[in-house]
C-alpha atoms as a PDB file:
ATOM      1  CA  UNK A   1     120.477 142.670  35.201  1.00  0.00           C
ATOM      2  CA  UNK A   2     122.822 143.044  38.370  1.00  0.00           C
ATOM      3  CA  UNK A   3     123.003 143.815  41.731  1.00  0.00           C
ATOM      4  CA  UNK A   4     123.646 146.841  43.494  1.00  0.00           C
ATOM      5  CA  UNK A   5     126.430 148.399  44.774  1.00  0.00           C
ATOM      6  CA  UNK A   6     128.730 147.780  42.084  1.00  0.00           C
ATOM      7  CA  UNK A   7     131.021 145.542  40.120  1.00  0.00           C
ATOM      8  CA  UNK A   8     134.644 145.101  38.603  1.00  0.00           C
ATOM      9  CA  UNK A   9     134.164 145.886  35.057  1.00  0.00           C
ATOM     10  CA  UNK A  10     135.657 147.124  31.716  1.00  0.00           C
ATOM     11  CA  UNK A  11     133.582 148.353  29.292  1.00  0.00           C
ATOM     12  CA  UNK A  12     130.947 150.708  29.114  1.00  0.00           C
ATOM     13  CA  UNK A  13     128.726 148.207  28.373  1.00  0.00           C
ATOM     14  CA  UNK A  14     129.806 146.483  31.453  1.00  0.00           C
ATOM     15  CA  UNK A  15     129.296 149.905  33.710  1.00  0.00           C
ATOM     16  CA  UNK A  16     125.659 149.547  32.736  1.00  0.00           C
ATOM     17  CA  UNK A  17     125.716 146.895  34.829  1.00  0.00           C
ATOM     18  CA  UNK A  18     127.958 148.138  37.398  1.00  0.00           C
ATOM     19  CA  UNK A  19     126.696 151.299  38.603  1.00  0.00           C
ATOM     20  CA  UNK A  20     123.350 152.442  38.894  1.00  0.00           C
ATOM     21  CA  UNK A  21     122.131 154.105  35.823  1.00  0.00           C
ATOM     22  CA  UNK A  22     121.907 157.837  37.163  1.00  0.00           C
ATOM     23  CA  UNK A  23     125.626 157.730  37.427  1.00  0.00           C
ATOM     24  CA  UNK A  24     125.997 157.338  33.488  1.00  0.00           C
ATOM     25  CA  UNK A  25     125.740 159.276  30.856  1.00  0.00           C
ATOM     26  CA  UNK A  26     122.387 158.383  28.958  1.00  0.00           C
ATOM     27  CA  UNK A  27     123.768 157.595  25.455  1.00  0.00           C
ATOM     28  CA  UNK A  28     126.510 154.943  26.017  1.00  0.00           C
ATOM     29  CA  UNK A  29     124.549 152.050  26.188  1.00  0.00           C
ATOM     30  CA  UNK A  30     121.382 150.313  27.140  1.00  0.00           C
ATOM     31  CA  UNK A  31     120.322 150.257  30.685  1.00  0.00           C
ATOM     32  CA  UNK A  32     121.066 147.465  33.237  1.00  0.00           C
ATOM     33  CA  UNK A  33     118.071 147.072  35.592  1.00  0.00           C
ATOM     34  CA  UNK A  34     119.990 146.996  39.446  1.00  0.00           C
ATOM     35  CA  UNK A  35     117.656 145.005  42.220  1.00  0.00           C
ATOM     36  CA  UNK A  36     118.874 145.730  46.125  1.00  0.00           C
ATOM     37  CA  UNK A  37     121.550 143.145  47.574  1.00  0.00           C
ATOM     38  CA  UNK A  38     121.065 140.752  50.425  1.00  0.00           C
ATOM     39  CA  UNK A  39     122.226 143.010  53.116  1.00  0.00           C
ATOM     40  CA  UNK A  40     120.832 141.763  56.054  1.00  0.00           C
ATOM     41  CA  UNK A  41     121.879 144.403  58.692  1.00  0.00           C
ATOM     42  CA  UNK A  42     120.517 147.152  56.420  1.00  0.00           C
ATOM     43  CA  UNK A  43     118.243 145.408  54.586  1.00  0.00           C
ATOM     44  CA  UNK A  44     116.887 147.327  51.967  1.00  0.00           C
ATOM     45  CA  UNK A  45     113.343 146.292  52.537  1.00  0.00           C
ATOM     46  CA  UNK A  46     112.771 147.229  56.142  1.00  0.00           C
ATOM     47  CA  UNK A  47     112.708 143.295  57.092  1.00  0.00           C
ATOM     48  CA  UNK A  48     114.486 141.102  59.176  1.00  0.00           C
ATOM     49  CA  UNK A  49     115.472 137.531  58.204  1.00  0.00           C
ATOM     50  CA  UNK A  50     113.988 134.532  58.225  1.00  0.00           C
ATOM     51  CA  UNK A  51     110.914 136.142  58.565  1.00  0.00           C
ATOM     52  CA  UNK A  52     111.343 138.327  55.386  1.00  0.00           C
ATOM     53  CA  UNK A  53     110.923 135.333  53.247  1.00  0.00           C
ATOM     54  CA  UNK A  54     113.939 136.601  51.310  1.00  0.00           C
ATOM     55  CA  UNK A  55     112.176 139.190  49.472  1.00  0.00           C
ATOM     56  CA  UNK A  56     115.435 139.943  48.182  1.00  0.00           C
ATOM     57  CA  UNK A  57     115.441 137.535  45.992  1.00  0.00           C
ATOM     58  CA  UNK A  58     112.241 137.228  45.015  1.00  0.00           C
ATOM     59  CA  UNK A  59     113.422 140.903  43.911  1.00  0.00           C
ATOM     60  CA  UNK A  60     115.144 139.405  41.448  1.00  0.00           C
ATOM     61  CA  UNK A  61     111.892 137.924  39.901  1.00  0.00           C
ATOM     62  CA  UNK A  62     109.667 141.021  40.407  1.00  0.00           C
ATOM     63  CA  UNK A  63     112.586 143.082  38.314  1.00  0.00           C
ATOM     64  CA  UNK A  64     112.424 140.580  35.341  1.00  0.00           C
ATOM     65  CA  UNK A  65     108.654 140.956  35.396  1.00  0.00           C
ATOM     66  CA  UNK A  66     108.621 144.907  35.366  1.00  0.00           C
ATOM     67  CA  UNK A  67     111.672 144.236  32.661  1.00  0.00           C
ATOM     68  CA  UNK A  68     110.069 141.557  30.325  1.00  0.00           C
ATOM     69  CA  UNK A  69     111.462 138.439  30.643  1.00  0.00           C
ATOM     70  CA  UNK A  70     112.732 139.031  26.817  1.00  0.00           C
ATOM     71  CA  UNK A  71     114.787 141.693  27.406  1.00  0.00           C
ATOM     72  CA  UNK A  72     117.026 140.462  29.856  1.00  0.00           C
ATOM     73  CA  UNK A  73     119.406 137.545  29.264  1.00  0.00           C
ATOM     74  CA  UNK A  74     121.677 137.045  32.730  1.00  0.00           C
ATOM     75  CA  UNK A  75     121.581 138.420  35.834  1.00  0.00           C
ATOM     76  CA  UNK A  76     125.677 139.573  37.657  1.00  0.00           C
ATOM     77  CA  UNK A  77     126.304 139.343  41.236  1.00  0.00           C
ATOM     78  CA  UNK A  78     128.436 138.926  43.855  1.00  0.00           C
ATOM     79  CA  UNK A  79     128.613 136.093  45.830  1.00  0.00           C
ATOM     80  CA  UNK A  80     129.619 137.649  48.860  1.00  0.00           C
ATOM     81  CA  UNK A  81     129.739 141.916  48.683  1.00  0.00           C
ATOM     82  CA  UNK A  82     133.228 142.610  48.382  1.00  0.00           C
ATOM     83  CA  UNK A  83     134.776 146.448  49.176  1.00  0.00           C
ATOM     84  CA  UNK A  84     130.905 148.259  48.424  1.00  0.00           C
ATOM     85  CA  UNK A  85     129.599 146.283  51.270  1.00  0.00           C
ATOM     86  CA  UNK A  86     132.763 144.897  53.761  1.00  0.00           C
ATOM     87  CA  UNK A  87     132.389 140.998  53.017  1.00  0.00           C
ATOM     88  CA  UNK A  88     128.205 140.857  53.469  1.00  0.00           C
ATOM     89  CA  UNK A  89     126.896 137.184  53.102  1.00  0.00           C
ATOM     90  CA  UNK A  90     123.162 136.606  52.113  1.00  0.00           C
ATOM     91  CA  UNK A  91     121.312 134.331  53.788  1.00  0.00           C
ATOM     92  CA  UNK A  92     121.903 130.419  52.903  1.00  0.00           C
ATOM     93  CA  UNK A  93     118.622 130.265  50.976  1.00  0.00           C
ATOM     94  CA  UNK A  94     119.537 132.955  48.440  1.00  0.00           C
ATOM     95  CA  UNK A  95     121.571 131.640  46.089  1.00  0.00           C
ATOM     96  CA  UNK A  96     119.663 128.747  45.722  1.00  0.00           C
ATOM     97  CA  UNK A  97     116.554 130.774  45.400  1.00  0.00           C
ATOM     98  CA  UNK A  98     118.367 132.975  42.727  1.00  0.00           C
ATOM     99  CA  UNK A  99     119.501 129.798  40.568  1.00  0.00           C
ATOM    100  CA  UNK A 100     116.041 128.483  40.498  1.00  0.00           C
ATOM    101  CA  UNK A 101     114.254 132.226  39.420  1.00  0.00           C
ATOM    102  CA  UNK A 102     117.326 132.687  36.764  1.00  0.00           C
ATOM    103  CA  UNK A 103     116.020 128.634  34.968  1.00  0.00           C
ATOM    104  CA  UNK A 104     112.490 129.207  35.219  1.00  0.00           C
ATOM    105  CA  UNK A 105     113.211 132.918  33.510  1.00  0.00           C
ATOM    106  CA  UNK A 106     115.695 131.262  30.869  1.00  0.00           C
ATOM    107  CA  UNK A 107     118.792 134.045  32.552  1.00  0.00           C
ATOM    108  CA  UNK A 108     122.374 133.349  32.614  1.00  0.00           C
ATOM    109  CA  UNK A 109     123.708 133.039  35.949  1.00  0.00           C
ATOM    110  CA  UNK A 110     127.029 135.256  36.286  1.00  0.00           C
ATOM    111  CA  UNK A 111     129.298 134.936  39.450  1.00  0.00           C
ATOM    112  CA  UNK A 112     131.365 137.805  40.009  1.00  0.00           C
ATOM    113  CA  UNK A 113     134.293 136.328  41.614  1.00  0.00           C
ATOM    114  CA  UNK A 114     136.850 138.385  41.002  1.00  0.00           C
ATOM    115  CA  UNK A 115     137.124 139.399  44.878  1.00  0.00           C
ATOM    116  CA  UNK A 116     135.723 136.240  46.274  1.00  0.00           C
ATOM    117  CA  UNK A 117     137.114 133.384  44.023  1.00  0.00           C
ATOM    118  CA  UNK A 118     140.507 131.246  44.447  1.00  0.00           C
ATOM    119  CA  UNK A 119     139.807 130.474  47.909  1.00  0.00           C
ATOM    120  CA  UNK A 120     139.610 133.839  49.068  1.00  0.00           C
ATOM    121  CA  UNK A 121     135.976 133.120  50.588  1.00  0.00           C
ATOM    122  CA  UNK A 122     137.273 129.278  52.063  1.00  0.00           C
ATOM    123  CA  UNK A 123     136.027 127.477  48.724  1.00  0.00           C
ATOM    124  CA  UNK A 124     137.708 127.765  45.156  1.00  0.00           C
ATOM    125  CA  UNK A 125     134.568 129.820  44.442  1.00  0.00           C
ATOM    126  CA  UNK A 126     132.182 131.237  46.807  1.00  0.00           C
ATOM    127  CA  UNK A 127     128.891 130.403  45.360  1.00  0.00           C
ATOM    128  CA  UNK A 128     129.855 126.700  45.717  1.00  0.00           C
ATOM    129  CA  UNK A 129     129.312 127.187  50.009  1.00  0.00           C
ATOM    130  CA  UNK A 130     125.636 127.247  48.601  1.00  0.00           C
ATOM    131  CA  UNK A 131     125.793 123.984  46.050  1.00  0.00           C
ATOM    132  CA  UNK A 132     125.254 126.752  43.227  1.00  0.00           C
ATOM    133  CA  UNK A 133     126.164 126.045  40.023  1.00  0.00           C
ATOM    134  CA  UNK A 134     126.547 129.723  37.571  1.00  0.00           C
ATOM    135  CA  UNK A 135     126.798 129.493  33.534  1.00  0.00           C
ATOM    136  CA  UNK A 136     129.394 132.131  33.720  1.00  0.00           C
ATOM    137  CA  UNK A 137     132.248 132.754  36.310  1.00  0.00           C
ATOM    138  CA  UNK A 138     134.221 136.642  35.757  1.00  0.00           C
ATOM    139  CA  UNK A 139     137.667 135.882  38.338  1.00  0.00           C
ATOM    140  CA  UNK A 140     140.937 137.832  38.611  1.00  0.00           C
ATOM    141  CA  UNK A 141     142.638 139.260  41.645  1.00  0.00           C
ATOM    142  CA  UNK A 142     143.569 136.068  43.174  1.00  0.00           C
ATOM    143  CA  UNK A 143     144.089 134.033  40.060  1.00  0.00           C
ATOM    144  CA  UNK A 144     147.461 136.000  39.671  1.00  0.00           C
ATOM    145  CA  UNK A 145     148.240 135.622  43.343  1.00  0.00           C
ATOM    146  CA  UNK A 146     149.527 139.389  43.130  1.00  0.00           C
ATOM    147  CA  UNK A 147     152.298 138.457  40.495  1.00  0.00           C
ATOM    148  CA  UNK A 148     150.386 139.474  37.339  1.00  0.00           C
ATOM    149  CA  UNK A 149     147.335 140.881  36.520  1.00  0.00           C
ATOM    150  CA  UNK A 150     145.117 138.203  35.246  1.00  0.00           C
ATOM    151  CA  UNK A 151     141.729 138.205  34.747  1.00  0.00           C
ATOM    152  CA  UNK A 152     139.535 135.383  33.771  1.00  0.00           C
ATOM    153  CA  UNK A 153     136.189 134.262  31.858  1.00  0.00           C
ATOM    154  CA  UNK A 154     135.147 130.915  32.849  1.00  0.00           C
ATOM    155  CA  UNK A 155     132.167 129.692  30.138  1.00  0.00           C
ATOM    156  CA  UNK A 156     129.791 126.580  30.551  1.00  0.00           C
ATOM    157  CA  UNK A 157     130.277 124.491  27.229  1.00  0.00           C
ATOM    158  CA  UNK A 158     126.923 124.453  26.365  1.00  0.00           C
ATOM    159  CA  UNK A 159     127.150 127.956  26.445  1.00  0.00           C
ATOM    160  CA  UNK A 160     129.849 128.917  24.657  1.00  0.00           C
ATOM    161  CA  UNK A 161     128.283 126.604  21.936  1.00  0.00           C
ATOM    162  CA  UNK A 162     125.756 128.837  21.971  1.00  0.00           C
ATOM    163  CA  UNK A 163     128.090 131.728  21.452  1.00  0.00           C
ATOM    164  CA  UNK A 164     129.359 130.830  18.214  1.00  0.00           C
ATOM    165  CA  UNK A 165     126.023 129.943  16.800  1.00  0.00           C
ATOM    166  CA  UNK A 166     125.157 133.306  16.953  1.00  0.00           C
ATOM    167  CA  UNK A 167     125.211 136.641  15.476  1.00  0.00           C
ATOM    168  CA  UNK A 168     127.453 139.608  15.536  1.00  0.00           C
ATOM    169  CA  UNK A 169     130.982 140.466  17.191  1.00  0.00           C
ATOM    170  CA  UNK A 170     131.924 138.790  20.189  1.00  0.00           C
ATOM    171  CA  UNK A 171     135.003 140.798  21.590  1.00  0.00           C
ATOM    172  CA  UNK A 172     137.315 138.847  24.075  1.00  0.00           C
ATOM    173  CA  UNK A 173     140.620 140.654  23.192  1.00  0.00           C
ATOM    174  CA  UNK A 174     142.537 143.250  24.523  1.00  0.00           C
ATOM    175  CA  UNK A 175     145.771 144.925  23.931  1.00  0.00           C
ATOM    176  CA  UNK A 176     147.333 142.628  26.839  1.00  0.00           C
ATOM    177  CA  UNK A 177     144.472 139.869  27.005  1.00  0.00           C
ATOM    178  CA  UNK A 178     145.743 136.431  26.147  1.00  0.00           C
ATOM    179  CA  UNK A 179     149.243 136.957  27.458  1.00  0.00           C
ATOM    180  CA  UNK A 180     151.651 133.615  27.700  1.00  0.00           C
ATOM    181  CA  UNK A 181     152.808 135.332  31.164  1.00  0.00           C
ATOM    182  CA  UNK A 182     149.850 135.656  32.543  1.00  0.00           C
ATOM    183  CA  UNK A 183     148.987 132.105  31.749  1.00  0.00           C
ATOM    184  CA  UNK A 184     151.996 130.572  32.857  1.00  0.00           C
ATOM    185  CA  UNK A 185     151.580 132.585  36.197  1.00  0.00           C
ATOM    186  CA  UNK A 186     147.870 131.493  36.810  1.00  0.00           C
ATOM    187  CA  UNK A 187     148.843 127.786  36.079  1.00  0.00           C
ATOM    188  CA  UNK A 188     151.564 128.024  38.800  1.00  0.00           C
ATOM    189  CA  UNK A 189     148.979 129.687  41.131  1.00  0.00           C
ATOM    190  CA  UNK A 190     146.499 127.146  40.655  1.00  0.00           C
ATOM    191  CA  UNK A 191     148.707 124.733  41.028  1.00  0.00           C
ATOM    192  CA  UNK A 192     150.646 126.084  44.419  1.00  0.00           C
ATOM    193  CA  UNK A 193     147.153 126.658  46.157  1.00  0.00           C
ATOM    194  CA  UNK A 194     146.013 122.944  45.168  1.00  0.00           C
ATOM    195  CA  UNK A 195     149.437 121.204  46.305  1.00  0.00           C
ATOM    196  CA  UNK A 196     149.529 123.620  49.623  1.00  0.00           C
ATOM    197  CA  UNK A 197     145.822 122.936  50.571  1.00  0.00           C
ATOM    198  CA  UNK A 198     145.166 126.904  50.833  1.00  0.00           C
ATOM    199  CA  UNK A 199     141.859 127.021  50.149  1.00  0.00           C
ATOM    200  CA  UNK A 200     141.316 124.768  53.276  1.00  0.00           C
ATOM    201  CA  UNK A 201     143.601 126.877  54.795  1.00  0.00           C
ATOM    202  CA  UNK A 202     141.384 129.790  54.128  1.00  0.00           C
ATOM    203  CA  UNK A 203     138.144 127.909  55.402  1.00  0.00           C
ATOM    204  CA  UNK A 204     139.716 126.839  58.886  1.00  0.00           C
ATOM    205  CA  UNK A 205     142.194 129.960  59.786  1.00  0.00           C
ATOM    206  CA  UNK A 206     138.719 132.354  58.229  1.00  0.00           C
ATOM    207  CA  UNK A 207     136.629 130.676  60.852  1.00  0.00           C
ATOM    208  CA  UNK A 208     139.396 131.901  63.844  1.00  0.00           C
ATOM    209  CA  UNK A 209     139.481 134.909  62.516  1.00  0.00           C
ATOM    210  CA  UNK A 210     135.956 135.602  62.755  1.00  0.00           C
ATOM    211  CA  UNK A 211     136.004 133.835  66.545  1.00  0.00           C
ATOM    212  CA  UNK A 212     138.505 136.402  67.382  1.00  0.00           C
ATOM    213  CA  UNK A 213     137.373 139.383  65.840  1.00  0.00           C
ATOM    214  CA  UNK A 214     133.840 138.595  67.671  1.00  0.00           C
ATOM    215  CA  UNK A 215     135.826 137.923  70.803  1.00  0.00           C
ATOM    216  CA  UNK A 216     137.296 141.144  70.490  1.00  0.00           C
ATOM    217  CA  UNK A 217     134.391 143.652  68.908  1.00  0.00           C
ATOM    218  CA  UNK A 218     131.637 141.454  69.487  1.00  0.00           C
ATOM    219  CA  UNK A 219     130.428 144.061  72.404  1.00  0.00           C
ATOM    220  CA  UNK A 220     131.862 147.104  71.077  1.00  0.00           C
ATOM    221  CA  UNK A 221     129.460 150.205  71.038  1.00  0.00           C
ATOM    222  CA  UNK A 222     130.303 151.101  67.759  1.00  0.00           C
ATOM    223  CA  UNK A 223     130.902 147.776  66.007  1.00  0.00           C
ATOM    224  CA  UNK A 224     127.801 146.976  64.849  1.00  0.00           C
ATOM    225  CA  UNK A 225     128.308 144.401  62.343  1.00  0.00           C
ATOM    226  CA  UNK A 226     130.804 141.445  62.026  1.00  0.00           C
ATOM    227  CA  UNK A 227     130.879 139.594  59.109  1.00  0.00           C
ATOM    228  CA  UNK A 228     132.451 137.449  56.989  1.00  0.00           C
ATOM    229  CA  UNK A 229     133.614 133.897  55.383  1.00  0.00           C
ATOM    230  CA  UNK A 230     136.965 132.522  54.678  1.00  0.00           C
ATOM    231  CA  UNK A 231     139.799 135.058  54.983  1.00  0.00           C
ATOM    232  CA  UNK A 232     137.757 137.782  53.992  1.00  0.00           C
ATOM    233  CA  UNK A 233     136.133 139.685  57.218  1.00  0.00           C
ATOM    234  CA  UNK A 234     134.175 142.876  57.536  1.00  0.00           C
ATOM    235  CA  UNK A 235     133.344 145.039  60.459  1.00  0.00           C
ATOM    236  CA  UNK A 236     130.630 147.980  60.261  1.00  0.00           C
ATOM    237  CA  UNK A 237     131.012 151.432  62.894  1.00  0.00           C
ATOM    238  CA  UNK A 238     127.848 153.035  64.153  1.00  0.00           C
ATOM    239  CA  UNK A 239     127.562 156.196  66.084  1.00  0.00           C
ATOM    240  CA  UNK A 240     124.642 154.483  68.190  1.00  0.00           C
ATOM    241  CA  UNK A 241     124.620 150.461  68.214  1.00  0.00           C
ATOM    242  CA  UNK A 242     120.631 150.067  68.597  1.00  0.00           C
ATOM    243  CA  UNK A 243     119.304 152.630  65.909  1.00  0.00           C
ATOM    244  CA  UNK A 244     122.625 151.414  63.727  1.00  0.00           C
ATOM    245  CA  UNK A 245     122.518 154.959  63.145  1.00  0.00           C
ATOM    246  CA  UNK A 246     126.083 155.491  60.947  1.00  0.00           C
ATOM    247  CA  UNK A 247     128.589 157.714  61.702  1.00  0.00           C
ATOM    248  CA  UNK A 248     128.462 161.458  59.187  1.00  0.00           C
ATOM    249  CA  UNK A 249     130.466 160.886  55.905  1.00  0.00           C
ATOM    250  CA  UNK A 250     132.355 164.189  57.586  1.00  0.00           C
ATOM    251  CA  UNK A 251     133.833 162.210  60.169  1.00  0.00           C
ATOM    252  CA  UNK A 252     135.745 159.984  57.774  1.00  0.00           C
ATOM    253  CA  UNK A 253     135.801 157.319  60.326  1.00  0.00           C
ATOM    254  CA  UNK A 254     136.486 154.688  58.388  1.00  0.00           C
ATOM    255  CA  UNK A 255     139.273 156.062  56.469  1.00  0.00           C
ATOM    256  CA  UNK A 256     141.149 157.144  60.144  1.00  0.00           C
ATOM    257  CA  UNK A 257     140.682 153.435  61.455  1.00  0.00           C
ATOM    258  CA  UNK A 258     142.935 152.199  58.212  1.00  0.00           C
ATOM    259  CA  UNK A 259     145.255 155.002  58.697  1.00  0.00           C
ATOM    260  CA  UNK A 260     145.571 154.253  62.113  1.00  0.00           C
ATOM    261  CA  UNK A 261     146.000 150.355  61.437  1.00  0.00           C
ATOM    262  CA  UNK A 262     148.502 151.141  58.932  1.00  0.00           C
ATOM    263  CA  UNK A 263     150.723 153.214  60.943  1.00  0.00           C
ATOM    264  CA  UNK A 264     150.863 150.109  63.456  1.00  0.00           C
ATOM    265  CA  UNK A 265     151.519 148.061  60.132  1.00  0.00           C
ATOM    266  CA  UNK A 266     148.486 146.563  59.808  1.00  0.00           C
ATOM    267  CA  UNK A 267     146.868 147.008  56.488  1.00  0.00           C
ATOM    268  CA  UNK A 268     142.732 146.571  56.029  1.00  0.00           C
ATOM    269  CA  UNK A 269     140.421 148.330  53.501  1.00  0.00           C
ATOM    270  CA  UNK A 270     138.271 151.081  54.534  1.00  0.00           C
ATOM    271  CA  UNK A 271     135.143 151.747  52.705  1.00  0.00           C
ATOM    272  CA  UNK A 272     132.061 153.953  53.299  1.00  0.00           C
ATOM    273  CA  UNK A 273     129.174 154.860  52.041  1.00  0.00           C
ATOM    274  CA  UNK A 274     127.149 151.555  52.580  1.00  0.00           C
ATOM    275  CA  UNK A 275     124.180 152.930  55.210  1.00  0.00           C
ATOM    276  CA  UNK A 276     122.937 155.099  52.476  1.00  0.00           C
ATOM    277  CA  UNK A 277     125.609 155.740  49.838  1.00  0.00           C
ATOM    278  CA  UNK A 278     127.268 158.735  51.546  1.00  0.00           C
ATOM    279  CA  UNK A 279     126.840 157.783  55.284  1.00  0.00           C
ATOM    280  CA  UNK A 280     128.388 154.089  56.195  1.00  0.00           C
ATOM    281  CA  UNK A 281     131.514 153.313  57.702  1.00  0.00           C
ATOM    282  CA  UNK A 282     133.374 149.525  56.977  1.00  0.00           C
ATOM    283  CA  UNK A 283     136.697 147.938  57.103  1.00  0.00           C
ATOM    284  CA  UNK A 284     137.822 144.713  55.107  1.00  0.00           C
ATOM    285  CA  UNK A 285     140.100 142.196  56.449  1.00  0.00           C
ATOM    286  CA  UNK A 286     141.167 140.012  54.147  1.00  0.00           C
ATOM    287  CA  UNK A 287     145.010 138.310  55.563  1.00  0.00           C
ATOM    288  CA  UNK A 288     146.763 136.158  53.026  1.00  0.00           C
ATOM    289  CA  UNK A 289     145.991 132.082  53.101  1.00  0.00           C
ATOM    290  CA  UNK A 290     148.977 131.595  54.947  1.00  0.00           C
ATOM    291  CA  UNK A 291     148.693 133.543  58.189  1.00  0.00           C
ATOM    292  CA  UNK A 292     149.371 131.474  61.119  1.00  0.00           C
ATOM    293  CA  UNK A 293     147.361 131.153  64.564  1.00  0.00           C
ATOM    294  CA  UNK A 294     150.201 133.757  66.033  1.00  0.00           C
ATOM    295  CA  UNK A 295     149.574 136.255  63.025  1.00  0.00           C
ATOM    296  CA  UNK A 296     145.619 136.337  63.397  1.00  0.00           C
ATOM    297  CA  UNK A 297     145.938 137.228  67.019  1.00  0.00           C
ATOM    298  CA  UNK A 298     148.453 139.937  66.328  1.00  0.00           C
ATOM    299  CA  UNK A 299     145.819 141.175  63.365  1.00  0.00           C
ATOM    300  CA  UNK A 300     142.785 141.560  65.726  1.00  0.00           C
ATOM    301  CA  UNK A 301     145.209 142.874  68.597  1.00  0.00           C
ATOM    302  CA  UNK A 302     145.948 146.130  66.095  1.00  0.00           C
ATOM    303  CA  UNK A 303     142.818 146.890  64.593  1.00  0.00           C
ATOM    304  CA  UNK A 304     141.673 146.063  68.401  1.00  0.00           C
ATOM    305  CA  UNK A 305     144.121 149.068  68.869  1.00  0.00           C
ATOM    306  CA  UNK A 306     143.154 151.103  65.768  1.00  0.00           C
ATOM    307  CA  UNK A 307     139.609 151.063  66.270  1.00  0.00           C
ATOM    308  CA  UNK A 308     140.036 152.297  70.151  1.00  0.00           C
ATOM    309  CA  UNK A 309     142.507 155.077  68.933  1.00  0.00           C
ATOM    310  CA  UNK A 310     139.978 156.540  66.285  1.00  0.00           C
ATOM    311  CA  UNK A 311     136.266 156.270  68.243  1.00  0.00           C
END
């Protein structure tokens, strides 16, 4: 069981659990039920937090329900919505909430950090902001820290006791899995971002970053979202702040905001799609661990310029 948007996967047997069903063809796998994410500007219940009682979580429970407890086994997510949704956090009480529903339904609890993990989100992983322990932790991305693509299966014991007790083919190879390289580069990363404090790095400089960006866009008529932990930052356009009303797909807005950033050499991640998966329009931030006081005010002073350029 996952969560929409989407994941990072491989297999085709991981897609189930990536995208939506409908987007598949119907004979390469069973289905992965999806339940809606914790996206508290658009939430997808019509609600508005704290008084929603996180019903997006308790979404989690009504899906294994409708499912049958015995036919699902773990439940994938993303700490914090990477590109699909622009760096959305859920609400403090949901991972918590989702912990305890995954125990009393015997489910695996599987942290997708390959955006969000190594310190990207100001902790090593970003579940542990909400004291949330997962059985299973998918990383890459940072683990490599851009010198080698790495990607990374971390198993709780218990588990992976329980893996070898069982039956069938349990395939954990590829062509260029297991490579000495790729070790010896994610042992060096590990070991650079422990001995240079980055991940604190990432906490304190992510919380200036998200003072100055609101400094900045906090009033903007078309900013109607700012979001965000660590060094990874999100802003959402509207066409009309009130109604949140999104800009048409036609417009490409998003896309001419990072084209317009990068020609002042600024380089973000544009996304859309997230109002309604066509309409939506979002931009990442996400500045390396070591970017200095000087280089998060020259940052917001581009997109600053960017985002007045385009709308």
């Amino acid at each position: 069981m996952a969560q929409l948007p989407r994941h990072n996967v491989r297999s085709l047997g991981g897609q189930r659990a990536a995208v939506a069903a409908p987007a598949l063809p119907a004979d390469d796998g069973p289905d992965a039920p999806h339940i809606e994410p914790p996206y508290c500007y658009r939430c997808p219940f019509n609600l508005t937090y704290p008084a929603c009682g996180l019903r997006c979580a308790y979404a989690l429970e009504d899906a294994i329900k409708i499912t049958g407890k015995e036919t699902v086994s773990a439940f994938i997510a993303e700490p914090i919505s990477g590109a699909s949704l622009a760096a959305a956090a859920p609400p403090p009480e949901y991972w918590p909430l989702i912990r305890e529903i995954c125990d009393h339904y015997g489910l695996l609890l599987i942290a997708d950090e390959v955006m969000t993990g190594f310190g990207r989100a100001g902790y090593w992983f970003a579940i542990a902001a909400w004291g949330v322990e997962p059985d299973i932790i998918t990383m890459a991305k940072g683990a490599g820290g851009g010198y080698f693509p790495l990607s990374i299966t971390a198993v709780k014991t218990e588990d992976v006791k329980t893996i070898r007790a069982g039956q069938g083919d349990f395939v954990h190879g590829g062509t260029f899995s297991h490579h000495p390289v790729g070790m010896a580069v994610g042992l060096a990363v590990l070991r650079y971002i422990q001995s240079h404090h980055l991940v604190e790095a990432s906490r304190v400089q992510g919380e200036k970053l998200g003072q100055k960006l609101r400094a900045i866009f906090g009033d903007h008529p078309h900013v109607g979202d700012i979001r965000g932990q660590g060094l990874m930052w999100g802003l959402e356009f509207v066409s009309d702040r009130a109604s949140k009303t999104p800009f048409p797909a036609k417009q490409g807005v998003s896309k001419k905001i990072g084209d317009a950033a990068f020609e002042r050499g600024l380089i973000i991640y544009p996304s859309s799609g997230n109002a309604d998966g066509i309409n939506g329009d979002q931009v990442m931030i996400a500045p390396p661990f070591i970017v200095t006081d000087a280089q998060l005010d020259q940052i917001v002073a581009l997109l600053g310029e960017a985002v007045r350029a385009m709308i």
